[in-house]
N, C-alpha and C. Protein backbone atom coordinates (compact mmCIF):
# COMPACT_ATOMS: atom_id res chain seq x y z
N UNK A 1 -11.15 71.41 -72.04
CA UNK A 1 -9.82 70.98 -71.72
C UNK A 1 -9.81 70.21 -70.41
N UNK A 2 -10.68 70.77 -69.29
CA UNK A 2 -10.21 70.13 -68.41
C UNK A 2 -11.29 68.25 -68.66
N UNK A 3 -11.90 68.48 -69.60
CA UNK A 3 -12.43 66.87 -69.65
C UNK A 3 -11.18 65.87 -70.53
N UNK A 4 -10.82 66.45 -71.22
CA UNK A 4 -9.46 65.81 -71.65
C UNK A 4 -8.22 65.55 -70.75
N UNK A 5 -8.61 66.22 -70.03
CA UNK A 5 -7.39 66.24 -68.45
C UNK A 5 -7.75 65.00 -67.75
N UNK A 6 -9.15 65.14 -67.45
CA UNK A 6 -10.13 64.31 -66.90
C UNK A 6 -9.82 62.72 -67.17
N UNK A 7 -9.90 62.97 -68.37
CA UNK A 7 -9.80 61.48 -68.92
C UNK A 7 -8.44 61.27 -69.15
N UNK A 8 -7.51 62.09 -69.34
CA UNK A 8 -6.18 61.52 -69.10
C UNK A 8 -5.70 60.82 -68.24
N UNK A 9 -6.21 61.77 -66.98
CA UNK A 9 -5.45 61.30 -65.65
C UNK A 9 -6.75 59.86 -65.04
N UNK A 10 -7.42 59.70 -65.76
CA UNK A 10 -8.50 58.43 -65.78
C UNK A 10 -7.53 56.92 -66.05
N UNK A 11 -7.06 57.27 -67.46
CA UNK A 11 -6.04 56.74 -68.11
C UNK A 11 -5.12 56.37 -67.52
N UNK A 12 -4.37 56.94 -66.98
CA UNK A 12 -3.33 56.87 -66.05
C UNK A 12 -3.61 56.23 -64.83
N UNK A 13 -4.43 56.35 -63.93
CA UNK A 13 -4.94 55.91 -62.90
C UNK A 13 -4.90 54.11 -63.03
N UNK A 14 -5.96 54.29 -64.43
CA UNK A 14 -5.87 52.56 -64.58
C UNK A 14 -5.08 51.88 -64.94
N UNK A 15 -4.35 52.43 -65.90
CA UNK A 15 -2.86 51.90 -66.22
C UNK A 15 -1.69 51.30 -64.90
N UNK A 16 -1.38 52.26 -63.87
CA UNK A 16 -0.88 52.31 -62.75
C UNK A 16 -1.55 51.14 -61.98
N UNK A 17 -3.34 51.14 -61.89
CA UNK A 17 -3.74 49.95 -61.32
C UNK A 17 -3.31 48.46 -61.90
N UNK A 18 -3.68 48.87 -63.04
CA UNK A 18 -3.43 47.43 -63.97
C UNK A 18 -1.59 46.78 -63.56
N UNK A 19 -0.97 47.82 -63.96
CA UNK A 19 0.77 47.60 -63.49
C UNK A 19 0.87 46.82 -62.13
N UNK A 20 0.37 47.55 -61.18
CA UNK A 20 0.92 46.80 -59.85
C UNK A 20 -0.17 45.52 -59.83
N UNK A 21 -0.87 45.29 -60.18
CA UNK A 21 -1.60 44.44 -60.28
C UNK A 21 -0.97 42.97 -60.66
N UNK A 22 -0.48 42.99 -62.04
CA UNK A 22 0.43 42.38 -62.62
C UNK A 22 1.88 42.09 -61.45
N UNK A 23 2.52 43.36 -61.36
CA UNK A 23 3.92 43.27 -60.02
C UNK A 23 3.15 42.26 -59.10
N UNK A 24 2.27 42.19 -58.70
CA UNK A 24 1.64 42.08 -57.58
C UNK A 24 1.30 40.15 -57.85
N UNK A 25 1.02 40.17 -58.91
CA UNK A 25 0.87 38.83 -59.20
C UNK A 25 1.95 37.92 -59.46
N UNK A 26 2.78 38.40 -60.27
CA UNK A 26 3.99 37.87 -60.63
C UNK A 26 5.06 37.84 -59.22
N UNK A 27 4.80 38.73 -58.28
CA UNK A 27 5.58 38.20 -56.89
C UNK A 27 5.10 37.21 -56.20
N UNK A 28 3.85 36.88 -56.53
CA UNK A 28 3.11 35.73 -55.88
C UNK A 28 3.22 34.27 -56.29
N UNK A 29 3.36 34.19 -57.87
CA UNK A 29 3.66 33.26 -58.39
C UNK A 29 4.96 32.50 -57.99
N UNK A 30 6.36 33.92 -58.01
CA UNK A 30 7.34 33.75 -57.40
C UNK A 30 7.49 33.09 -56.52
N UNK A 31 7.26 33.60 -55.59
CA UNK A 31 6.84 33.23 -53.97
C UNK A 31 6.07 31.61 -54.01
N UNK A 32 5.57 31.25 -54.65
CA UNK A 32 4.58 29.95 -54.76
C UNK A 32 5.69 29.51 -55.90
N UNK A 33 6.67 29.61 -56.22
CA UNK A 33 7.52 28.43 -56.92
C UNK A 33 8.77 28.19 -56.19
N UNK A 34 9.02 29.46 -55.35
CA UNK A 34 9.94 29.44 -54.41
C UNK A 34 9.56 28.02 -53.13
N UNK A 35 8.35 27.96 -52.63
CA UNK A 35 7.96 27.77 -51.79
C UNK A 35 7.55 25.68 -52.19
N UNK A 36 7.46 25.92 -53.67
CA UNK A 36 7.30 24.30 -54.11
C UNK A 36 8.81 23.96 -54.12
N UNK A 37 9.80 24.68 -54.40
CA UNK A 37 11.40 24.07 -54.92
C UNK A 37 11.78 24.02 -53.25
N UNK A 38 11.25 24.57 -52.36
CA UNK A 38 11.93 24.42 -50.77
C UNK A 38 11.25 23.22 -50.06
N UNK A 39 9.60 22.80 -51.02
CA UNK A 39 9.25 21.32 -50.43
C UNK A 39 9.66 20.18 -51.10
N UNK A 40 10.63 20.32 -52.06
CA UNK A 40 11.11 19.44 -53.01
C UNK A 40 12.42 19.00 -52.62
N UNK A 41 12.84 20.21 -51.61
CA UNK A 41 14.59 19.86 -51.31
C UNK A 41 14.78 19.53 -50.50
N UNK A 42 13.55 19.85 -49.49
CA UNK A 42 13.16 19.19 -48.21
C UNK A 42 13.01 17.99 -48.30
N UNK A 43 12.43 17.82 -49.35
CA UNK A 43 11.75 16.48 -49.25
C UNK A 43 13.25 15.11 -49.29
N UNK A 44 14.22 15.62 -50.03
CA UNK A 44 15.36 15.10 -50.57
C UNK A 44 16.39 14.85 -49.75
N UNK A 45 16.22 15.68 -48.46
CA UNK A 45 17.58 16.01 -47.52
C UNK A 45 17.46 14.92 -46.56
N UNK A 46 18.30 14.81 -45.74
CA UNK A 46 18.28 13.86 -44.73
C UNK A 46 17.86 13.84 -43.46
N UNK A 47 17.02 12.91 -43.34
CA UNK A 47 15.99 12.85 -42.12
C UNK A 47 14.74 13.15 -42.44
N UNK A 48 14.44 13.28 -43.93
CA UNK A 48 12.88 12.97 -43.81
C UNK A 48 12.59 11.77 -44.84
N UNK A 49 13.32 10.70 -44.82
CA UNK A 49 12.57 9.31 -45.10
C UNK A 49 12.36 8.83 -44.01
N UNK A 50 11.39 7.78 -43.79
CA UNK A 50 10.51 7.11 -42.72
C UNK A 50 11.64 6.66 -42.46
N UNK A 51 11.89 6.04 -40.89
CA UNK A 51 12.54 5.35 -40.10
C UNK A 51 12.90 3.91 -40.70
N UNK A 52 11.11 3.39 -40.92
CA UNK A 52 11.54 2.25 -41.53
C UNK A 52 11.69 1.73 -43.03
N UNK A 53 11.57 2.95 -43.41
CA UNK A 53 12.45 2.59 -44.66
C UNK A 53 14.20 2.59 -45.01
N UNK A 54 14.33 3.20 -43.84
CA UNK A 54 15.84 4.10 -43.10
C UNK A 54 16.46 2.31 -42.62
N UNK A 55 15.80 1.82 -41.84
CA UNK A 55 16.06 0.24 -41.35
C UNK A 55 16.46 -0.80 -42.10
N UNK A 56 14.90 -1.14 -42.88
CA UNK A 56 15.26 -2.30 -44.41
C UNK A 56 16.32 -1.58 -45.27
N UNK A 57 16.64 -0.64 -45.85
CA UNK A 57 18.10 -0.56 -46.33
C UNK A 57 19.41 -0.66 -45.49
N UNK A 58 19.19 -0.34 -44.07
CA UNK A 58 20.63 -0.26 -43.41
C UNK A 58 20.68 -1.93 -43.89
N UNK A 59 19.53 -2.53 -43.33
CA UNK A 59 19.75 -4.40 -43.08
C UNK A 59 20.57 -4.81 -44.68
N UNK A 60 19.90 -4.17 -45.67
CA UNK A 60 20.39 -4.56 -47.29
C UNK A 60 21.66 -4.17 -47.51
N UNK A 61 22.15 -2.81 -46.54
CA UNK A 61 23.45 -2.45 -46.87
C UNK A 61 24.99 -3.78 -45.89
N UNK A 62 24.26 -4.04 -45.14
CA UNK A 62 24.43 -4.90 -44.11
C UNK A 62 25.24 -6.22 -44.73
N UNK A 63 23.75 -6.24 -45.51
CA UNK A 63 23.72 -8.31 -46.33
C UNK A 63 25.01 -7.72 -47.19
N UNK A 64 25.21 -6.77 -48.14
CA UNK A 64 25.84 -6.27 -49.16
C UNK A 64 27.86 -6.19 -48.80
N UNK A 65 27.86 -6.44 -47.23
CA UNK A 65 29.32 -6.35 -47.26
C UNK A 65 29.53 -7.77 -46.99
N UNK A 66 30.63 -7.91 -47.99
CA UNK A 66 31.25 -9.26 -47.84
C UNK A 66 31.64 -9.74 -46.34
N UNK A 67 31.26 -11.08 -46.43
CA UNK A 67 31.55 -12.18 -45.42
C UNK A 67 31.53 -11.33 -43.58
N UNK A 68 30.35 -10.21 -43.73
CA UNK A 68 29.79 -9.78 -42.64
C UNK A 68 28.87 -11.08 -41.63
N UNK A 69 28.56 -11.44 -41.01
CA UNK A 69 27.29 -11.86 -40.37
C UNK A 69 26.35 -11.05 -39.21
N UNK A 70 25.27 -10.62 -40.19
CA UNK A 70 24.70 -9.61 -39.80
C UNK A 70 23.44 -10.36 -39.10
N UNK A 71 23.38 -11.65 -38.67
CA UNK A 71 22.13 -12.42 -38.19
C UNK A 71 22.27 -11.98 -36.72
N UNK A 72 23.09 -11.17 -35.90
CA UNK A 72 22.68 -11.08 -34.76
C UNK A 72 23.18 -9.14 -34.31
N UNK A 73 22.97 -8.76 -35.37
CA UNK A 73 22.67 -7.42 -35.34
C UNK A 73 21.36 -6.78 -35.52
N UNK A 74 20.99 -5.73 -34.79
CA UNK A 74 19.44 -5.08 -34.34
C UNK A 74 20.28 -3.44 -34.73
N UNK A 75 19.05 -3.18 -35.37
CA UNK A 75 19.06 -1.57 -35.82
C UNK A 75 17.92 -0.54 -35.41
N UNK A 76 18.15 0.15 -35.11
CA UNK A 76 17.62 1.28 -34.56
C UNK A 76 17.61 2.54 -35.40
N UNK A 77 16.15 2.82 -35.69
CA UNK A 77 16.12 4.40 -36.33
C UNK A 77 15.03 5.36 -35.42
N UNK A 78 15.98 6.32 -35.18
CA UNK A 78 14.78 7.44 -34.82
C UNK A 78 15.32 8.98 -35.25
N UNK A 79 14.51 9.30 -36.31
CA UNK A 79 14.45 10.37 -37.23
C UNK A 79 16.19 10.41 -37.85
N UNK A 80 16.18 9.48 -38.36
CA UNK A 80 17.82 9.26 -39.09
C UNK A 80 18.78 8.98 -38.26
N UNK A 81 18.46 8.58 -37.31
CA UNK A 81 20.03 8.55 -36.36
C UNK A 81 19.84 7.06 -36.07
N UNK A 82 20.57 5.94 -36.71
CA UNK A 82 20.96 4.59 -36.54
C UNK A 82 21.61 4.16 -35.41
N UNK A 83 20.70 3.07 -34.91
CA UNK A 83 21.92 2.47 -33.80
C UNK A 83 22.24 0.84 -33.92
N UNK A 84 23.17 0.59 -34.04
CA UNK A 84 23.54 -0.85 -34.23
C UNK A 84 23.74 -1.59 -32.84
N UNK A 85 22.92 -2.52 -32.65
CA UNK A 85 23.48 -3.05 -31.33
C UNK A 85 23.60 -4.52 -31.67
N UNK A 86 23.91 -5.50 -30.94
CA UNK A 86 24.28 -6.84 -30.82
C UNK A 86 25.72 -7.00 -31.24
N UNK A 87 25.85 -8.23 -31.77
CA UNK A 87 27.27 -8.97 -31.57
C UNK A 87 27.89 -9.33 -33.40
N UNK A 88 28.91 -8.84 -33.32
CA UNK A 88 29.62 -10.01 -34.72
C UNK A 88 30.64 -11.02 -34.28
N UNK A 89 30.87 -11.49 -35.35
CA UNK A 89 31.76 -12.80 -34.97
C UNK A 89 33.42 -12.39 -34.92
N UNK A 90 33.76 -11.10 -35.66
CA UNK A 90 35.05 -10.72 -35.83
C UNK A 90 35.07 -9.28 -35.73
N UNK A 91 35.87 -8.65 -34.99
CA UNK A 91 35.92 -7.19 -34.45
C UNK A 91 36.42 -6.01 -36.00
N UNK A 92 36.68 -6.46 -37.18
CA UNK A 92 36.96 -6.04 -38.05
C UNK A 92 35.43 -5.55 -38.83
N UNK A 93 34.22 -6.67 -38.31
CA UNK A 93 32.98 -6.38 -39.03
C UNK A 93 32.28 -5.35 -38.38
N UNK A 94 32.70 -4.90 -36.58
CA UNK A 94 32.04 -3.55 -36.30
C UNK A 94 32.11 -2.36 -37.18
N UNK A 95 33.27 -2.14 -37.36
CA UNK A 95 33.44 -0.97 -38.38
C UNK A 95 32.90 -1.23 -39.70
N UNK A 96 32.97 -1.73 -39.91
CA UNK A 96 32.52 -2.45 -41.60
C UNK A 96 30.81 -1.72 -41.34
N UNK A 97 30.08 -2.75 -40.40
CA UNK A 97 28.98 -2.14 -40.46
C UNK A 97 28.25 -0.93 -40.17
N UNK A 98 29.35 -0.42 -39.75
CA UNK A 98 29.02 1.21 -38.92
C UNK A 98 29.18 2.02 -40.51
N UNK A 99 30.01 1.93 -40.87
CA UNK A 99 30.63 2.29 -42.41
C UNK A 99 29.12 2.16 -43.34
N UNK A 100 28.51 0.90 -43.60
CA UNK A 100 27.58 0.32 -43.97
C UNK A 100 26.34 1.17 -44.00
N UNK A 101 25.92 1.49 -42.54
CA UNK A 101 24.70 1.97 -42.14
C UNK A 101 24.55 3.75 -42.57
N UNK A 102 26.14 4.29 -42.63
CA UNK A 102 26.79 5.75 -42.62
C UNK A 102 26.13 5.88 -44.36
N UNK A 103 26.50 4.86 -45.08
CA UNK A 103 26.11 4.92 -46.48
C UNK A 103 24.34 4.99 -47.35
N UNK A 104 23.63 4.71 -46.34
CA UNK A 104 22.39 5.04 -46.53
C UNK A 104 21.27 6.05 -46.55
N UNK A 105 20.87 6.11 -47.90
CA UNK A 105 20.30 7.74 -47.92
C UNK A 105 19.26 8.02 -46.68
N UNK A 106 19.43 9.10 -46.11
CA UNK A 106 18.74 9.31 -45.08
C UNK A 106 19.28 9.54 -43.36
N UNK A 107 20.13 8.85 -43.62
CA UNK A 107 21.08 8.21 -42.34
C UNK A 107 21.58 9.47 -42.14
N UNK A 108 21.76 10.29 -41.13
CA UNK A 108 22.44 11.37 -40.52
C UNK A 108 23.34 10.89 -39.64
N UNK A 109 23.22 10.12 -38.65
CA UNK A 109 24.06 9.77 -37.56
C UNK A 109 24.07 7.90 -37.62
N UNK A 110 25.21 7.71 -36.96
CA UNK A 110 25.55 6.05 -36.44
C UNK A 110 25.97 5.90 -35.72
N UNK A 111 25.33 5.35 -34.10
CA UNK A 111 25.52 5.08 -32.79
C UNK A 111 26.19 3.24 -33.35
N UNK A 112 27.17 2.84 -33.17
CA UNK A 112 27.72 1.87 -33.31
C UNK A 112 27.70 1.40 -31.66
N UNK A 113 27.15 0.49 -31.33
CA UNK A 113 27.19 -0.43 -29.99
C UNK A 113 27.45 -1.77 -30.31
N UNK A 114 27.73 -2.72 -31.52
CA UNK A 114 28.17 -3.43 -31.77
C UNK A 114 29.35 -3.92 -30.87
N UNK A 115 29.60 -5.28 -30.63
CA UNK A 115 30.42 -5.90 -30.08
C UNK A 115 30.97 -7.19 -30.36
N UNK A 116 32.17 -7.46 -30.11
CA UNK A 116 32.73 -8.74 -30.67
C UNK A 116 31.92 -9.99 -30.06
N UNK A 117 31.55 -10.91 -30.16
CA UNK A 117 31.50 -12.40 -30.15
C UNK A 117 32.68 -13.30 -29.25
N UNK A 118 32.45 -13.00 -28.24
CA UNK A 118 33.96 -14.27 -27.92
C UNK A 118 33.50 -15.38 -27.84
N UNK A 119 34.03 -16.09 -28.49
CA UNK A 119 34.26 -17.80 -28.54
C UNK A 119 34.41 -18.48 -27.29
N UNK A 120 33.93 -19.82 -27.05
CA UNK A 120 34.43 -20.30 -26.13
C UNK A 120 36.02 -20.66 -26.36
N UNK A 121 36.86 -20.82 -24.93
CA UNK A 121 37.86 -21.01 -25.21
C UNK A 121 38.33 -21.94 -25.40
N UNK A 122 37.44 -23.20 -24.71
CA UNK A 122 37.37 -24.77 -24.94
C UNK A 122 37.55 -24.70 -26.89
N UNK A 123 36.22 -24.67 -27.11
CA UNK A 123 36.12 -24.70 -28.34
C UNK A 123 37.41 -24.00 -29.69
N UNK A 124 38.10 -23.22 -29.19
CA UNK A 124 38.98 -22.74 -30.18
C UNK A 124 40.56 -23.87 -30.09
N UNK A 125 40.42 -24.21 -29.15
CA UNK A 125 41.78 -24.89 -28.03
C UNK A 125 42.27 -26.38 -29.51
């Protein structure tokens, strides 16, 4: 009897090993799909596309608003935060382009330093 005991509680022993074994694996897997879906959403969120890929679209979002002139505007990226500096020709296109740059994936922030253009006064007269 007690070898039948013997080998019961043998039985049991490995069974119990085998179980957490399995628990033990299947939390790991978990954990390692958890850990791919948090570099995937990361990857998606804002502020981790390159700077200058963050740039050539502000400039495209730029060209994209009507009757803007964006030939003497300079952009600035550092880790998503845009800065517009130079001049437009009409004080209606600062905002326009601040608006513009706000719309680009990646873009977290927009330092607008943009400024109007004054004309000579001869020349408007």
């Amino acid at each position: 009897m007690s070898r039948n005991g013997a080998n019961g509680m043998s039985g049991a022993m490995l069974f119990v090993a085998i179980a957490s074994c399995a628990v033990q694996a299947s939390a790991q897997t978990g954990a390692n799909a958890a850990a791919v879906t948090a570099q995937r959403v990361s990857a998606s969120t804002p502020g981790t596309r390159p700077d200058t890929s963050i740039v050539r679209d502000v400039r495209r979002a730029l060209r994209r608003v009507p009757e803007l002139d964006d030939s003497a505007i300079h952009i600035r990226v550092s880790r998503g935060v845009v800065t517009l500096t130079g001049s437009v020709p009409e004080s209606w296109q600062i905002s326009r382009a601040g608006n513009a740059a706000r719309s680009v994936l990646g873009v977290t922030a927009v330092t607008n330093r943009l400024t109007e253009k004054k004309g000579d006064a001869a020349a408007s007269e």
